[in-house]
Protein backbone atom coordinates (compact mmCIF):
# COMPACT_ATOMS: atom_id res chain seq x y z
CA UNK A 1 7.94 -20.84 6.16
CA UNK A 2 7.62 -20.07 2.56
CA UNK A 3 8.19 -15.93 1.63
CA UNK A 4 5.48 -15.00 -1.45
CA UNK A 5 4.61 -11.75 -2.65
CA UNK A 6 1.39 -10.59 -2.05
CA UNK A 7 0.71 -10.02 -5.66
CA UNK A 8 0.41 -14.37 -5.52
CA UNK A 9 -2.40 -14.12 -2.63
CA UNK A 10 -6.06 -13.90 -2.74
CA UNK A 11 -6.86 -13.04 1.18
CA UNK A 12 -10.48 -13.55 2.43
CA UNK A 13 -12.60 -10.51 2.60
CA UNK A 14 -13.97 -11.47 5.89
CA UNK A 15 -13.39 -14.55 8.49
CA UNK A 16 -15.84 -16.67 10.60
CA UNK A 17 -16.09 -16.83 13.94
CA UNK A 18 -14.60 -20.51 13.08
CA UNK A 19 -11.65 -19.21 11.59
CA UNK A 20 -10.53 -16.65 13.99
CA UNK A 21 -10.91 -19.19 16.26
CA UNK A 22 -9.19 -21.72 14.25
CA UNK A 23 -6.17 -19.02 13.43
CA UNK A 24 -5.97 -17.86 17.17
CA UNK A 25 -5.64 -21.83 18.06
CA UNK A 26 -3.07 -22.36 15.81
CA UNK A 27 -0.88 -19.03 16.92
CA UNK A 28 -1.41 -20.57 20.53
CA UNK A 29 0.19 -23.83 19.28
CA UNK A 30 2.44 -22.39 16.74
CA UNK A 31 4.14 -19.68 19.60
CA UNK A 32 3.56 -22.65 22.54
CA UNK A 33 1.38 -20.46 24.79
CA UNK A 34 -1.71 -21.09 26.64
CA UNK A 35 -4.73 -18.57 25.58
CA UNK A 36 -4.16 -16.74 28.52
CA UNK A 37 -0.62 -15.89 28.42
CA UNK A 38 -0.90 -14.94 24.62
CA UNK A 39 -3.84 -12.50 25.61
CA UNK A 40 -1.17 -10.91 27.89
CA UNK A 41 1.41 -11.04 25.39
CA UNK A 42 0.45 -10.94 22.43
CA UNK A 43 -3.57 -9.66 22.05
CA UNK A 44 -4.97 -9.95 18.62
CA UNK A 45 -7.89 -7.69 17.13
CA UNK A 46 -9.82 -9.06 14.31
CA UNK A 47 -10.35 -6.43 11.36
CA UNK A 48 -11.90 -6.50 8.27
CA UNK A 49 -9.53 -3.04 6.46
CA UNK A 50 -9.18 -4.25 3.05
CA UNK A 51 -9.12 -8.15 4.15
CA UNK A 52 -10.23 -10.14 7.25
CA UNK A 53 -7.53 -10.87 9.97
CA UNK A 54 -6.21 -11.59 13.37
CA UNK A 55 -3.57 -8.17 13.91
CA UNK A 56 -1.75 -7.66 16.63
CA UNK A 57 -0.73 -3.76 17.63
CA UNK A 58 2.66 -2.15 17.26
CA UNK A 59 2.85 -1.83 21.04
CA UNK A 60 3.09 -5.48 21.39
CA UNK A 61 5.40 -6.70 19.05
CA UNK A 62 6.93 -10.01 18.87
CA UNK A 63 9.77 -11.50 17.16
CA UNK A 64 9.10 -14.65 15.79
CA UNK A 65 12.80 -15.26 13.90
CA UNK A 66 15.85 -13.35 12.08
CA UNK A 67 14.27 -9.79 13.70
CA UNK A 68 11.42 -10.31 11.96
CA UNK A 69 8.22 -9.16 14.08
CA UNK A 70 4.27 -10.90 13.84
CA UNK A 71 1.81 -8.58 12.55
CA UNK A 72 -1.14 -10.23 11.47
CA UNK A 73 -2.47 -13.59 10.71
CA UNK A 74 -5.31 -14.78 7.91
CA UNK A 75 -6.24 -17.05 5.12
CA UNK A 76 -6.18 -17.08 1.67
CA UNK A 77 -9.32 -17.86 -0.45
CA UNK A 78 -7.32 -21.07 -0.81
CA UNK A 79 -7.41 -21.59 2.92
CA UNK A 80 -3.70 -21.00 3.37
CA UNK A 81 -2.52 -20.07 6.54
CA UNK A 82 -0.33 -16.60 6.34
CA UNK A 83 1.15 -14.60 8.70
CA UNK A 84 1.95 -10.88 7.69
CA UNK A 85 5.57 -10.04 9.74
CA UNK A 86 7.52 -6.56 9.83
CA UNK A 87 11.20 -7.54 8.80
CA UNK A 88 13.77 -5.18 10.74
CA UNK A 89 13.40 -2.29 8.09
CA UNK A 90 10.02 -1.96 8.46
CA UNK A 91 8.80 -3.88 5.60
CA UNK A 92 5.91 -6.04 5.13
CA UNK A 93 6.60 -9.77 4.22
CA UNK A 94 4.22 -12.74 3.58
CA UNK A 95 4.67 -16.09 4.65
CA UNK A 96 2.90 -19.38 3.93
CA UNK A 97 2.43 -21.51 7.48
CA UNK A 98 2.57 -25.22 6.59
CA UNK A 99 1.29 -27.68 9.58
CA UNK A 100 4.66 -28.88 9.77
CA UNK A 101 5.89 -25.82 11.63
CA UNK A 102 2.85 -26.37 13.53
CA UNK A 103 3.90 -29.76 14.56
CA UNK A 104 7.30 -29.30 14.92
């Protein structure tokens, strides 16, 4: 995964009903869940705040590597796939998903 400021994104204003679909497919794939057991674990919310995403809630954290914990997920207007993750001092990183994560 590739860390970029969010001053180098342009995220989506809103997402289809495709793409929430598409980005809650590729978290089940990406974490190695079925649907069901990521509902349990991890439920995501779509909201539209200042930009359309997938967000989980604080009560359901989960660490995804090096104490760093998911938040969100969306797209860029570029359609790149980024996750929004809470590093262990509370602070709010970006990172690029490439299809080779997916796949690996």
């Amino acid at each position: 995964m590739k860390t970029v400021t969010v001053s180098e994104l342009t995220f989506k204003k809103r997402l289809s009903m495709i793409e929430q679909r598409s980005l809650k497919d590729y978290v089940i794939r990406w974490l190695n869940h079925s649907e069901e057991k990521l509902d349990d674990i991890l439920p995501l919310e779509y909201t539209e705040d200042v930009f359309g995403k997938l967000e989980s809630t604080l009560e359901n954290e989960i660490a995804i590597d090096n104490n760093e914990y998911f938040r969100y997920i969306t797209l860029t207007e570029d359609n790149q796939i980024i996750i929004g993750v809470l590093d262990s001092n509370k602070f709010l990183l970006h990172k690029i998903l490439s299809l080779d994560e997916l796949l690996a």
